[in-house]
N, C-alpha and C. Protein backbone atom coordinates (compact mmCIF):
# COMPACT_ATOMS: atom_id res chain seq x y z
N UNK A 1 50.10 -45.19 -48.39
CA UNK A 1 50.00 -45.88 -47.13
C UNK A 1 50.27 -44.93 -45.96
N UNK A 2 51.46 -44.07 -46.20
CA UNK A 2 51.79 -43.42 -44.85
C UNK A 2 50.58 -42.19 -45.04
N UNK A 3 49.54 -41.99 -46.17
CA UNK A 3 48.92 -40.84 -45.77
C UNK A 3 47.29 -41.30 -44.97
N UNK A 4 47.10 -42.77 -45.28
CA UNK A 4 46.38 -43.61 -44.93
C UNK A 4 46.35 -43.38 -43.08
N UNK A 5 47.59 -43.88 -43.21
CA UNK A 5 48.04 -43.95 -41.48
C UNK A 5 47.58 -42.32 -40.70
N UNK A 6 48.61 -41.34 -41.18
CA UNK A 6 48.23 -39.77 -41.20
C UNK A 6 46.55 -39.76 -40.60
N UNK A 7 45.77 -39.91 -41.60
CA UNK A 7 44.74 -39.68 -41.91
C UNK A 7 44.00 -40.57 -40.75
N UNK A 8 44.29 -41.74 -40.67
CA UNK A 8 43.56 -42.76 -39.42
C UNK A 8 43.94 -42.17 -38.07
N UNK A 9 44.77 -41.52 -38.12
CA UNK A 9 45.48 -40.71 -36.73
C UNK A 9 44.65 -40.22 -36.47
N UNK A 10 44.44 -39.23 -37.18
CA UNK A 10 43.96 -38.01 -37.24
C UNK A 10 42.33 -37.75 -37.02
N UNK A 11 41.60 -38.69 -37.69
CA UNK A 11 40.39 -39.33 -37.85
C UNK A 11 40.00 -39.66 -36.30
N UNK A 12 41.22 -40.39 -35.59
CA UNK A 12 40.93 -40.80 -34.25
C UNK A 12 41.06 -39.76 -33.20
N UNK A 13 41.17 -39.20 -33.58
CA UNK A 13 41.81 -38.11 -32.44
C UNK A 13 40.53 -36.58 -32.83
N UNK A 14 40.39 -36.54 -34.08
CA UNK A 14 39.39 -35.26 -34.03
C UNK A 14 38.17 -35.89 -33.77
N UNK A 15 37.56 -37.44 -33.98
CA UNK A 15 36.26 -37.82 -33.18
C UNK A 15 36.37 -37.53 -31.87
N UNK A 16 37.50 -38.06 -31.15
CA UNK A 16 37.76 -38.24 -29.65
C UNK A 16 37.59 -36.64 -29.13
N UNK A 17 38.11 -35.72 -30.28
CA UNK A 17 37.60 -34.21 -29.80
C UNK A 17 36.83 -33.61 -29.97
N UNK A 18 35.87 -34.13 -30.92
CA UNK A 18 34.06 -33.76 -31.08
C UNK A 18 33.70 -34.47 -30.42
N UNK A 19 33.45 -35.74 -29.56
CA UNK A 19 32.76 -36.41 -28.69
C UNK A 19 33.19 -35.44 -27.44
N UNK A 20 34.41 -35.41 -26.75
CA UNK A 20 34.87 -34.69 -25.76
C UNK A 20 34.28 -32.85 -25.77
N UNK A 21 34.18 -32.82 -27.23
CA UNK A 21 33.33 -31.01 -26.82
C UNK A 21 31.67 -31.46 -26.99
N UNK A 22 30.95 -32.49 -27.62
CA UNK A 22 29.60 -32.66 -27.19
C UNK A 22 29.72 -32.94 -26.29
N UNK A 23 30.18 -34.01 -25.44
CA UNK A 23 29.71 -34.30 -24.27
C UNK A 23 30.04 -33.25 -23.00
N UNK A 24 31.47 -32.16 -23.55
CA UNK A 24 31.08 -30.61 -22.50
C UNK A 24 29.95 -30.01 -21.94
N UNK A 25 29.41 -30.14 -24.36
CA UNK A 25 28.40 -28.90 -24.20
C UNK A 25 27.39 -29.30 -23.65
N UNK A 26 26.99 -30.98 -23.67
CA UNK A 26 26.09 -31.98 -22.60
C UNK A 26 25.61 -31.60 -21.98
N UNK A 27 27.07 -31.58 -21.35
CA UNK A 27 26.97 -31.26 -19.48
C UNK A 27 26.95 -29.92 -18.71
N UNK A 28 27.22 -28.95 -20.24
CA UNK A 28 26.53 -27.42 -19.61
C UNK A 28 25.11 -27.28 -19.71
N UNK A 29 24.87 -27.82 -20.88
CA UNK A 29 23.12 -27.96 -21.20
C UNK A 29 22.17 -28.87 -20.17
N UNK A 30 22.86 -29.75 -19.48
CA UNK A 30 22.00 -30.39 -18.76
C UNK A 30 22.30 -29.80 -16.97
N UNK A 31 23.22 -29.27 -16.57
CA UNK A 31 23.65 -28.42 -15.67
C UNK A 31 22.57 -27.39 -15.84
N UNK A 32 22.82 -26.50 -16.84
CA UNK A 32 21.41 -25.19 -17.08
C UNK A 32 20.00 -26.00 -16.78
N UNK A 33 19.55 -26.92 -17.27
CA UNK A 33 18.42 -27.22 -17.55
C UNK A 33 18.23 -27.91 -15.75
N UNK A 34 19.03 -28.43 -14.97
CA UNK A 34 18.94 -28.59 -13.71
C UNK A 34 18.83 -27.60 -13.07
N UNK A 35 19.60 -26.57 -13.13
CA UNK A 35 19.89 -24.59 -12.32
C UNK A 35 18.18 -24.50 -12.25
N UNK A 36 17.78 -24.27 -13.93
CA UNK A 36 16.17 -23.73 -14.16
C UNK A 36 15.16 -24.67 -13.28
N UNK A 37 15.52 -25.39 -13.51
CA UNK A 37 14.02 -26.40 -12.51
C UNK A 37 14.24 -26.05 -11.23
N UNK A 38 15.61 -26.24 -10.51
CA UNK A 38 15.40 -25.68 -9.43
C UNK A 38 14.74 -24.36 -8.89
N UNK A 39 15.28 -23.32 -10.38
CA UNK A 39 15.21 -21.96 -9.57
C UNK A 39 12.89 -22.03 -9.89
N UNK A 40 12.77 -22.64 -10.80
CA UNK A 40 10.93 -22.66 -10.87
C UNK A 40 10.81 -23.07 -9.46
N UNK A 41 11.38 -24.55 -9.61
CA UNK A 41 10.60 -25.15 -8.05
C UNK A 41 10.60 -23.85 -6.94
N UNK A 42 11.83 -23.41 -6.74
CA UNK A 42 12.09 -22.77 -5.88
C UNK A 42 10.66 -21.52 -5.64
N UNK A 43 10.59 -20.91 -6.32
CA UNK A 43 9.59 -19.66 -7.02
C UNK A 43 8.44 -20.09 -6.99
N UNK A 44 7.78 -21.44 -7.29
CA UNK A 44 6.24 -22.02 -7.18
C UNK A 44 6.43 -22.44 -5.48
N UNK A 45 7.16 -22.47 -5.05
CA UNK A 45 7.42 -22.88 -3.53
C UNK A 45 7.41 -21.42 -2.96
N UNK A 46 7.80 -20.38 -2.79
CA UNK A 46 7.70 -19.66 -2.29
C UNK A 46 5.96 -18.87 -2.60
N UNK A 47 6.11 -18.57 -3.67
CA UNK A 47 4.82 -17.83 -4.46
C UNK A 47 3.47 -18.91 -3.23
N UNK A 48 3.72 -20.65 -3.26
CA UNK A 48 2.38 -20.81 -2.59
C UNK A 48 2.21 -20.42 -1.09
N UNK A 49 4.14 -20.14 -0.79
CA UNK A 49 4.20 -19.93 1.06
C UNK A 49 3.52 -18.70 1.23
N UNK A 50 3.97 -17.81 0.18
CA UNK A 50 3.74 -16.22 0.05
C UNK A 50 2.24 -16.09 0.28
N UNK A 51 1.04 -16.58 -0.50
CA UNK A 51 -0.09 -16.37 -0.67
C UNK A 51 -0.87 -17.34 0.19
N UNK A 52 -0.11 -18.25 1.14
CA UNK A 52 -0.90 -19.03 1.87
C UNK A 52 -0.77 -18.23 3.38
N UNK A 53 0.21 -17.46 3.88
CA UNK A 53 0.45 -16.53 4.91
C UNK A 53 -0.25 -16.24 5.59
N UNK A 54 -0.65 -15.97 6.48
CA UNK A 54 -1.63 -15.04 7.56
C UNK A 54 -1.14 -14.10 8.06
N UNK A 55 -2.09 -13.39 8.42
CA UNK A 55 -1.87 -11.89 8.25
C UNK A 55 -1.42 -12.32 10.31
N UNK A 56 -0.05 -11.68 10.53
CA UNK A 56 0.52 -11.67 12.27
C UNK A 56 0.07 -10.60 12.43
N UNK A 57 0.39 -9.59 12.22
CA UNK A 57 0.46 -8.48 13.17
C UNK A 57 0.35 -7.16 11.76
N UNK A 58 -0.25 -5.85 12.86
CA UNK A 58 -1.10 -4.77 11.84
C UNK A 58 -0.37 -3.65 12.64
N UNK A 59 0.53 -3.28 11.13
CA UNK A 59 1.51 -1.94 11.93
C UNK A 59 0.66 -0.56 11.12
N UNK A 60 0.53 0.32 11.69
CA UNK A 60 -0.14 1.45 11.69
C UNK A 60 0.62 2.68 11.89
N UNK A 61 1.01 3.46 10.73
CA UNK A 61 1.79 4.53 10.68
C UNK A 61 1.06 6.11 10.27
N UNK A 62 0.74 6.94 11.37
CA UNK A 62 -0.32 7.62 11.10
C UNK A 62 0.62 9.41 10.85
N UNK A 63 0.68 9.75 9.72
CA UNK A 63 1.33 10.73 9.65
C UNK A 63 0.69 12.42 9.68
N UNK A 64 1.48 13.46 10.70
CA UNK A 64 0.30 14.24 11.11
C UNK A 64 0.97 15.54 10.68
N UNK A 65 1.93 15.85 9.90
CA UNK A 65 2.34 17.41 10.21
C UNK A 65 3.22 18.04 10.90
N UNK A 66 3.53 16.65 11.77
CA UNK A 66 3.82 17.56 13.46
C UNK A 66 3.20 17.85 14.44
N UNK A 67 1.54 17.51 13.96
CA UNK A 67 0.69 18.00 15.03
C UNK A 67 -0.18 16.38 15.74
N UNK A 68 -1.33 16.50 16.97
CA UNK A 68 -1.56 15.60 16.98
C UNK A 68 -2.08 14.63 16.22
N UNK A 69 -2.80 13.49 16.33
CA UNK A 69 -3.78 12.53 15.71
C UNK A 69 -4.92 12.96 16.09
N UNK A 70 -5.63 13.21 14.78
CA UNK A 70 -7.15 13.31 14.72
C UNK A 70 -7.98 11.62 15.25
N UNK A 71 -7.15 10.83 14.62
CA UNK A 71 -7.50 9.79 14.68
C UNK A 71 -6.70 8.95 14.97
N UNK A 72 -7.26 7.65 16.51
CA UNK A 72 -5.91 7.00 17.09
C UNK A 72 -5.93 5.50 16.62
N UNK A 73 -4.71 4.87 16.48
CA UNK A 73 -4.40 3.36 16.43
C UNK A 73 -5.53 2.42 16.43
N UNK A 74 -6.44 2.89 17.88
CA UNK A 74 -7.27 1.63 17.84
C UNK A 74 -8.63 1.94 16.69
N UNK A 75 -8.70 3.25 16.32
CA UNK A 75 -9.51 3.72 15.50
C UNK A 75 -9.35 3.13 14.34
N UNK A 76 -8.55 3.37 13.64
CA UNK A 76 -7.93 2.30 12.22
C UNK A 76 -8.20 0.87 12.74
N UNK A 77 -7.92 0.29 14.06
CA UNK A 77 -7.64 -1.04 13.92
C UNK A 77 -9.75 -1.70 14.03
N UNK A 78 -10.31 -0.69 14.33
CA UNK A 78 -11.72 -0.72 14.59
C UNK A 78 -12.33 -0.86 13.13
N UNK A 79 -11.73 0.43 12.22
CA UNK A 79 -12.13 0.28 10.88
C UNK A 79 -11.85 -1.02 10.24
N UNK A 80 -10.56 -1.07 10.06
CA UNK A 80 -10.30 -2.05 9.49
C UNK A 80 -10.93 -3.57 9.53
N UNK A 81 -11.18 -3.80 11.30
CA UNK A 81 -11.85 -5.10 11.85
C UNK A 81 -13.27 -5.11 11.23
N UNK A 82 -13.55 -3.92 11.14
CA UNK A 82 -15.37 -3.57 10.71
C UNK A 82 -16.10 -3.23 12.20
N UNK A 83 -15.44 -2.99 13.27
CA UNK A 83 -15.88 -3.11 14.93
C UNK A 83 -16.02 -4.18 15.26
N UNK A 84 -14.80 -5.31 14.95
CA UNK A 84 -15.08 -6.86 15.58
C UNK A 84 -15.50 -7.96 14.43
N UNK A 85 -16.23 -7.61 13.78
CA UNK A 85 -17.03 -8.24 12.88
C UNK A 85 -16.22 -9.05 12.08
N UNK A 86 -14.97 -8.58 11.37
CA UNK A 86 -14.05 -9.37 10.48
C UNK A 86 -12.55 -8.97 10.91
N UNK A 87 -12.40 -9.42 11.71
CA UNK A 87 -11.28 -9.59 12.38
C UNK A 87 -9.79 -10.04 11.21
N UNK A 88 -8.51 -8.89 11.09
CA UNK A 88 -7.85 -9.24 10.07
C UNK A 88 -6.92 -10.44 10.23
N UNK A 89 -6.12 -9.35 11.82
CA UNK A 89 -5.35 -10.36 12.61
C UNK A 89 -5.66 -12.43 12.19
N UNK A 90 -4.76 -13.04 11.93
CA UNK A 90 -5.13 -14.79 11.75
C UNK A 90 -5.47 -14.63 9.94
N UNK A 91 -6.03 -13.65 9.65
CA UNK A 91 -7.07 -14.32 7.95
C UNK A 91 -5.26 -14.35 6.64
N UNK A 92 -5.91 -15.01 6.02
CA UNK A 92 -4.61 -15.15 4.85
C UNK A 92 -5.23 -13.89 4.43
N UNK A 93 -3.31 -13.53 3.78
CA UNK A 93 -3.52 -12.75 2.57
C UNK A 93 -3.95 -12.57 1.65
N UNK A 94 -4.26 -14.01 1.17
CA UNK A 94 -4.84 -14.05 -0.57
C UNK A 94 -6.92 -13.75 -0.02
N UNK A 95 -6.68 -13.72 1.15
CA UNK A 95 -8.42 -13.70 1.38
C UNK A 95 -8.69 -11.95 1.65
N UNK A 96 -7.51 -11.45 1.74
CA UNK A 96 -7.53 -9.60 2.06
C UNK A 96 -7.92 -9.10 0.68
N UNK A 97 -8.81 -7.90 0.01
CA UNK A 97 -8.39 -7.34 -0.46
C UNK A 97 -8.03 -5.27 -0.13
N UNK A 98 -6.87 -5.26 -0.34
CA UNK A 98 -6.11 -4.40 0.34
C UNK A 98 -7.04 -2.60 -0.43
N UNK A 99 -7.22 -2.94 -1.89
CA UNK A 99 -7.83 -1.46 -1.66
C UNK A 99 -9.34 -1.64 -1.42
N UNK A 100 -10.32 -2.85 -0.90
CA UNK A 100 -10.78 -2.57 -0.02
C UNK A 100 -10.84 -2.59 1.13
N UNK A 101 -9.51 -2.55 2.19
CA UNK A 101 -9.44 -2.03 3.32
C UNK A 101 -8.70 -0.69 3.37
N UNK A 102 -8.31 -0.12 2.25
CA UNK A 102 -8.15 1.33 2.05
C UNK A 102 -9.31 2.40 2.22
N UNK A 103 -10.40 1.66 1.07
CA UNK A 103 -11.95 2.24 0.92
C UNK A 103 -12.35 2.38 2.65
N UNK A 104 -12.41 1.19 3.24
CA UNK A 104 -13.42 1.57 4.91
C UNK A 104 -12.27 2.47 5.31
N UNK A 105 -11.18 2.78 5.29
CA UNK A 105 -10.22 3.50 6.14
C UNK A 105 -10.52 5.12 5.49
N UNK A 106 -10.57 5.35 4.34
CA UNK A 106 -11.03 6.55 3.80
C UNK A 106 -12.09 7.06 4.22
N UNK A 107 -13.26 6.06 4.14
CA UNK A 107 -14.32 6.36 4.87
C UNK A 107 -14.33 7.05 5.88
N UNK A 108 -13.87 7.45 6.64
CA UNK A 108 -13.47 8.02 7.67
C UNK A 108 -12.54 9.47 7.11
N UNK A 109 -13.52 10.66 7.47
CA UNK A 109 -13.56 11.81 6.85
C UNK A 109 -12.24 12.47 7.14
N UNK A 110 -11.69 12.29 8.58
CA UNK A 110 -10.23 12.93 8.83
C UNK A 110 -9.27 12.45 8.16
N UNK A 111 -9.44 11.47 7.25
CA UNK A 111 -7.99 10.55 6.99
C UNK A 111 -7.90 11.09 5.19
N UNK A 112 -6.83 11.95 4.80
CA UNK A 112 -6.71 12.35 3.63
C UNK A 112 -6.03 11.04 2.53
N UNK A 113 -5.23 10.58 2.70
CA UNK A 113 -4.98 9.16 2.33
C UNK A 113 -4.19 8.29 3.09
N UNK A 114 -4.71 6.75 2.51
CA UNK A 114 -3.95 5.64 2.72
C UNK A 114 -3.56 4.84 1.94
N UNK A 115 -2.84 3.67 2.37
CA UNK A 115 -2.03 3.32 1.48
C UNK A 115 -1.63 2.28 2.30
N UNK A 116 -2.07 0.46 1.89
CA UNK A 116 -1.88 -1.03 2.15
C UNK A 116 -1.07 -1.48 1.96
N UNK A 117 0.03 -2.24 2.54
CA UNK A 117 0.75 -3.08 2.09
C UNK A 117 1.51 -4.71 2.99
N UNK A 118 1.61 -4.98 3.00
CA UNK A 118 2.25 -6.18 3.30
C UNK A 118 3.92 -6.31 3.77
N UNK A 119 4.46 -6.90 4.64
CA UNK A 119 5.41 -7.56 4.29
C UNK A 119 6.03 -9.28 4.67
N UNK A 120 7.19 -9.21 3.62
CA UNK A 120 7.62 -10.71 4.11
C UNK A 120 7.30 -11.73 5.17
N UNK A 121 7.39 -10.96 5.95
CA UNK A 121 6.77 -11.59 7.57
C UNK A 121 5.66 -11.88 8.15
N UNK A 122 4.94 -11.35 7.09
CA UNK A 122 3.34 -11.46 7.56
C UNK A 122 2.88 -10.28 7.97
N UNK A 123 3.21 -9.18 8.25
CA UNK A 123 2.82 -7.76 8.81
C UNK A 123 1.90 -7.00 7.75
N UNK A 124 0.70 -6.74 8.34
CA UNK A 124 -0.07 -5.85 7.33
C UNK A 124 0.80 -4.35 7.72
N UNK A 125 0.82 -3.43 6.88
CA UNK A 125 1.36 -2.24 7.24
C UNK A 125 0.18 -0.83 6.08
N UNK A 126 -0.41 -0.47 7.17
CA UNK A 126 -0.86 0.92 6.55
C UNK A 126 -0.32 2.45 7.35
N UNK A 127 -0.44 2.33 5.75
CA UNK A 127 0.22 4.41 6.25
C UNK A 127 -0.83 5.17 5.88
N UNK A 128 -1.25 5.92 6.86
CA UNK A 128 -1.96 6.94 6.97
C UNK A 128 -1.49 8.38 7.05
N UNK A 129 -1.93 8.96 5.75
CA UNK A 129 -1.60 10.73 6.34
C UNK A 129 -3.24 11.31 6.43
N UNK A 130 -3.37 11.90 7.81
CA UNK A 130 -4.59 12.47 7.67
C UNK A 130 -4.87 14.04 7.69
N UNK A 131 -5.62 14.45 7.36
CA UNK A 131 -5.84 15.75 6.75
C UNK A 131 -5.45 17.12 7.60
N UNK A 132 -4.75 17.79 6.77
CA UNK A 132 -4.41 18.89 7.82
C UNK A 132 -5.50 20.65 7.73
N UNK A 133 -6.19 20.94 8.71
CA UNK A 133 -6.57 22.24 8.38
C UNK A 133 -6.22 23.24 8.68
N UNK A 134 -6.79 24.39 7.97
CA UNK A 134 -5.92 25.26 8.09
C UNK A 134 -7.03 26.53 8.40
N UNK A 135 -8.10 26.39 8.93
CA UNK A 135 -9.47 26.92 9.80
C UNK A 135 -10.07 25.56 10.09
N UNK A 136 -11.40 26.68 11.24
CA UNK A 136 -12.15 25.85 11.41
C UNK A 136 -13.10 26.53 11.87
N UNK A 137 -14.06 26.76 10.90
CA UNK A 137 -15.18 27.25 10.60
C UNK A 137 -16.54 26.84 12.11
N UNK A 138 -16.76 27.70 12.72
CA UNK A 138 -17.72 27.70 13.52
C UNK A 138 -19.22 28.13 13.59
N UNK A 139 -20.27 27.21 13.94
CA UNK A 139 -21.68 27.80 13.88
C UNK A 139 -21.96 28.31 14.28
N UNK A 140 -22.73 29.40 13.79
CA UNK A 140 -23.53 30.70 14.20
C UNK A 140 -24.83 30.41 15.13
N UNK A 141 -25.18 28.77 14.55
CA UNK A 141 -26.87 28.44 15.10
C UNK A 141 -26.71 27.80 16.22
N UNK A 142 -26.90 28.29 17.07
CA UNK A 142 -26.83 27.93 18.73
C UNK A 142 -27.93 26.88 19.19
N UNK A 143 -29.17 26.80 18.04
CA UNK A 143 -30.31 26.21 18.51
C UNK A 143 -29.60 24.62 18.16
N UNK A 144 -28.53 24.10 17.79
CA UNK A 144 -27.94 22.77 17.42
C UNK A 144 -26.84 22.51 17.99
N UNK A 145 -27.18 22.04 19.53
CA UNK A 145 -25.70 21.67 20.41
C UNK A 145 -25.07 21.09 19.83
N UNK A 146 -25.70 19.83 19.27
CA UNK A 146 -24.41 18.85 19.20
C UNK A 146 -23.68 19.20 17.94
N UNK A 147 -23.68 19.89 17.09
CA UNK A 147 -22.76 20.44 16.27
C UNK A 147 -22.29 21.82 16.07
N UNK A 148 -20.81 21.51 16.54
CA UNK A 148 -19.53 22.33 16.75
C UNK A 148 -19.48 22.74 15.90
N UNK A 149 -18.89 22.87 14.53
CA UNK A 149 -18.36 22.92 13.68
C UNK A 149 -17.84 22.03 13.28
N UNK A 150 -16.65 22.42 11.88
CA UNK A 150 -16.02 21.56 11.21
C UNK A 150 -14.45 22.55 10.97
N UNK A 151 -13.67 21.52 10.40
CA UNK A 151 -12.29 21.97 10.12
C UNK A 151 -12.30 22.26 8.20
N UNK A 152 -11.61 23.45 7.84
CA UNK A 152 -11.56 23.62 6.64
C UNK A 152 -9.71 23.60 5.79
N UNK A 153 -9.90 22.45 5.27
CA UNK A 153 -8.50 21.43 4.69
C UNK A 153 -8.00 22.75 3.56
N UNK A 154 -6.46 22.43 3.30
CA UNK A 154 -5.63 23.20 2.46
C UNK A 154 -6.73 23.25 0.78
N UNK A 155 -7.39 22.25 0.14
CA UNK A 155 -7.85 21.95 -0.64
C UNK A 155 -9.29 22.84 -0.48
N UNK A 156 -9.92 23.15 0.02
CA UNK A 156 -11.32 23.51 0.79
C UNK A 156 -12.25 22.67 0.47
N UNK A 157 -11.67 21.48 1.04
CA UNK A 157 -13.06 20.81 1.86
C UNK A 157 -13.11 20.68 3.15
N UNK A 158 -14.06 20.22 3.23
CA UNK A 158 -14.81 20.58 4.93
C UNK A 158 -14.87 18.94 5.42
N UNK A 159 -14.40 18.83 7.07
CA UNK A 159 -14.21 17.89 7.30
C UNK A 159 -14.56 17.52 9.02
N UNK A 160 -14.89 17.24 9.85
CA UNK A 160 -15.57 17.30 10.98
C UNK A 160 -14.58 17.13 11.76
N UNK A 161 -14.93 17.92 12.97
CA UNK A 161 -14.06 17.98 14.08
C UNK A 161 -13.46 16.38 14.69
N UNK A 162 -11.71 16.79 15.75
CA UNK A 162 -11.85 15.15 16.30
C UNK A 162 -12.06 15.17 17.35
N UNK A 163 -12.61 13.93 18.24
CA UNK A 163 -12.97 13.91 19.51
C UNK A 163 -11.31 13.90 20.40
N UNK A 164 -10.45 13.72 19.24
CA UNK A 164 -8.93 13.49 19.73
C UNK A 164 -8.25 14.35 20.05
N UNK A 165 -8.73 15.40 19.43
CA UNK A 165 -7.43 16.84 19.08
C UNK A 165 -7.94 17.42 18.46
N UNK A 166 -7.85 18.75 18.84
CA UNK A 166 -7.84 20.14 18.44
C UNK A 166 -6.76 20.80 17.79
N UNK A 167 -7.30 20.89 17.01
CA UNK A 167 -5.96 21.78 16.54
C UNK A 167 -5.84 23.64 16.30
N UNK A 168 -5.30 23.82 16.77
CA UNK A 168 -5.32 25.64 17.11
C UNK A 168 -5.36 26.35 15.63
N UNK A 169 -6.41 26.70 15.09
CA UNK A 169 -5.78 27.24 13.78
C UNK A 169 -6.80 28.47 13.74
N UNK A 170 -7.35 29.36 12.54
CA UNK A 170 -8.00 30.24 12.63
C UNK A 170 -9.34 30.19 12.79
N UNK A 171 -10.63 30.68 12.86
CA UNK A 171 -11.79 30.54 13.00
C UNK A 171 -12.67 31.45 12.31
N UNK A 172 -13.52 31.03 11.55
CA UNK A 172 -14.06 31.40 10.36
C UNK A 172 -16.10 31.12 10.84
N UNK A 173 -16.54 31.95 10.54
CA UNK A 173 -18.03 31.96 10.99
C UNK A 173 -18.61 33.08 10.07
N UNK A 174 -19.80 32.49 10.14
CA UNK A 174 -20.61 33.96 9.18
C UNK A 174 -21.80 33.23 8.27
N UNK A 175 -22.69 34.23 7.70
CA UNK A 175 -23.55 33.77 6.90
C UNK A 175 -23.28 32.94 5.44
N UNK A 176 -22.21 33.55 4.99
CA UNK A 176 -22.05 32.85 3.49
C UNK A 176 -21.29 31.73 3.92
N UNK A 177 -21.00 31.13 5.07
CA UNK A 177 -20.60 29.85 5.18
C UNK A 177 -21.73 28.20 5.49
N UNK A 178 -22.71 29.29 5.10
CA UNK A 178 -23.82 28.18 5.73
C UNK A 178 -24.57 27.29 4.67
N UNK A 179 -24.86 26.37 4.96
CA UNK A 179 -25.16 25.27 3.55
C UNK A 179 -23.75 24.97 2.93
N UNK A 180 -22.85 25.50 2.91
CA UNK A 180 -21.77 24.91 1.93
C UNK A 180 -20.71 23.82 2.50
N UNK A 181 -21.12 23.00 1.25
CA UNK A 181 -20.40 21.54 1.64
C UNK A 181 -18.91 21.45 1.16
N UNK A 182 -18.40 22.61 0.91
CA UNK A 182 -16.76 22.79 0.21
C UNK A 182 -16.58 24.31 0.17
N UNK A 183 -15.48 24.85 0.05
CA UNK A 183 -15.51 26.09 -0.80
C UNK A 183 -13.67 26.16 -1.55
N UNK A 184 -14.13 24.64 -2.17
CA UNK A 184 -13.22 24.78 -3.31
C UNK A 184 -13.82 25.74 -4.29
N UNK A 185 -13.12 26.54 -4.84
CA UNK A 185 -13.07 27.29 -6.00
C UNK A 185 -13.40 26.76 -7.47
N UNK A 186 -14.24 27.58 -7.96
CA UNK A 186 -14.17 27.25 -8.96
C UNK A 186 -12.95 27.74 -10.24
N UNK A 187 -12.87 27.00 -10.81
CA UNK A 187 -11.87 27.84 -12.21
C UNK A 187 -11.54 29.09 -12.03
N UNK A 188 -10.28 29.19 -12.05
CA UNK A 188 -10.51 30.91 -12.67
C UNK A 188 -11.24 31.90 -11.87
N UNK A 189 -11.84 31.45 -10.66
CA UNK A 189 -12.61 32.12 -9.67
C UNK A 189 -12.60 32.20 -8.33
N UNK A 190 -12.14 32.94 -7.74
CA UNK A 190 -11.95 33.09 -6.29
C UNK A 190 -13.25 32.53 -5.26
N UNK A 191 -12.86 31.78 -4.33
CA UNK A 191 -13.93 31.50 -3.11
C UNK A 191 -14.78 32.68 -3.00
N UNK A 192 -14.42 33.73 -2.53
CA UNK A 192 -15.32 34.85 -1.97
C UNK A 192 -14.91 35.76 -2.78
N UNK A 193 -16.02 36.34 -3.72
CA UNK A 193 -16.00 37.78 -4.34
C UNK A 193 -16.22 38.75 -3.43
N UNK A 194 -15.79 39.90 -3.57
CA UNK A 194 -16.17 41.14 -2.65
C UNK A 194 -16.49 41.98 -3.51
């Protein structure tokens, strides 16, 4: 009898403490499972603010060496627009695509690279480094005003003068410079044999 009793004690008291630790682990499991929905909602709520955005304002970071701009602000902002035609300023983001407004910005022979990006706020932001030379090869043929010459880049390619800036560097002219659209090197082989 008294182990009866013992035992009914005991019986009552370790249910009362497996109900009391399920219904803990309950209420951590249903606590987590509330945290997670929020933090989705949260994340499908932002993700549609994120991609529904319009593009405010177009920051333009044009990096030169130290020296001037070949090419100015409203020049990029011309490319980029197409000259009016597709205006970025107002359009959503999800309607941009960014490496093709890299491609028309490359297009443009002074600009060695760029590089699109976005932020939080709505700001398109491109960085521009544009090409630095290091001559600038002048024509011999006088019978063709309108072409000056061109500038010859660390890499040797050839790249056309800016209406922006000059840049003071050496000057290179002569017959074996004529017809050639580079004078990158080949392999193993110097530009000019002597």
């Amino acid at each position: 009898l008294f182990f009866l009793k013992i035992s009914n004690f005991s019986n009552k008291y370790y249910s009362k403490w497996v109900l009391n630790f399920i219904f803990k682990d309950l209420k951590n499991i249903v606590s987590w499972l509330v945290f997670l929905l929020i933090l989705v909602a949260i994340i499908v709520f932002s993700d549609n603010l994120y991609k529904n955005q319009r593009c405010k304002n177009v920051s333009i970071n044009i990096e030169t060496n130290g020296d001037g701009k070949f090419i100015s602000k409203t020049e990029i902002i011309n490319l980029l627009n197409e000259k009016g035609n597709n205006p970025i300023l107002g359009t959503k983001f999800n309607k941009l695509n960014f490496a093709n407004i890299e491609r028309k910005v490359l297009a443009n022979k002074l600009i060695m690279s760029c590089q699109v990006s976005r932020t939080i706020g709505g700001e398109l932001f491109v960085k521009i480094v544009q090409k630095n030379p290091i001559a600038r090869i002048i024509s011999t043929n006088t019978s063709s005003v309108s072409f000056n010459g061109y500038y010859l880049d660390q890499n040797g390619g050839l790249f056309p003068l800016s209406n922006n800036y000059t840049k003071r560097v050496v000057l290179i002219s002569g017959e074996y410079l004529k017809g050639k659209k580079n004078l990158k090197a080949i392999k193993d082989k110097g530009i000019i044999e002597f």
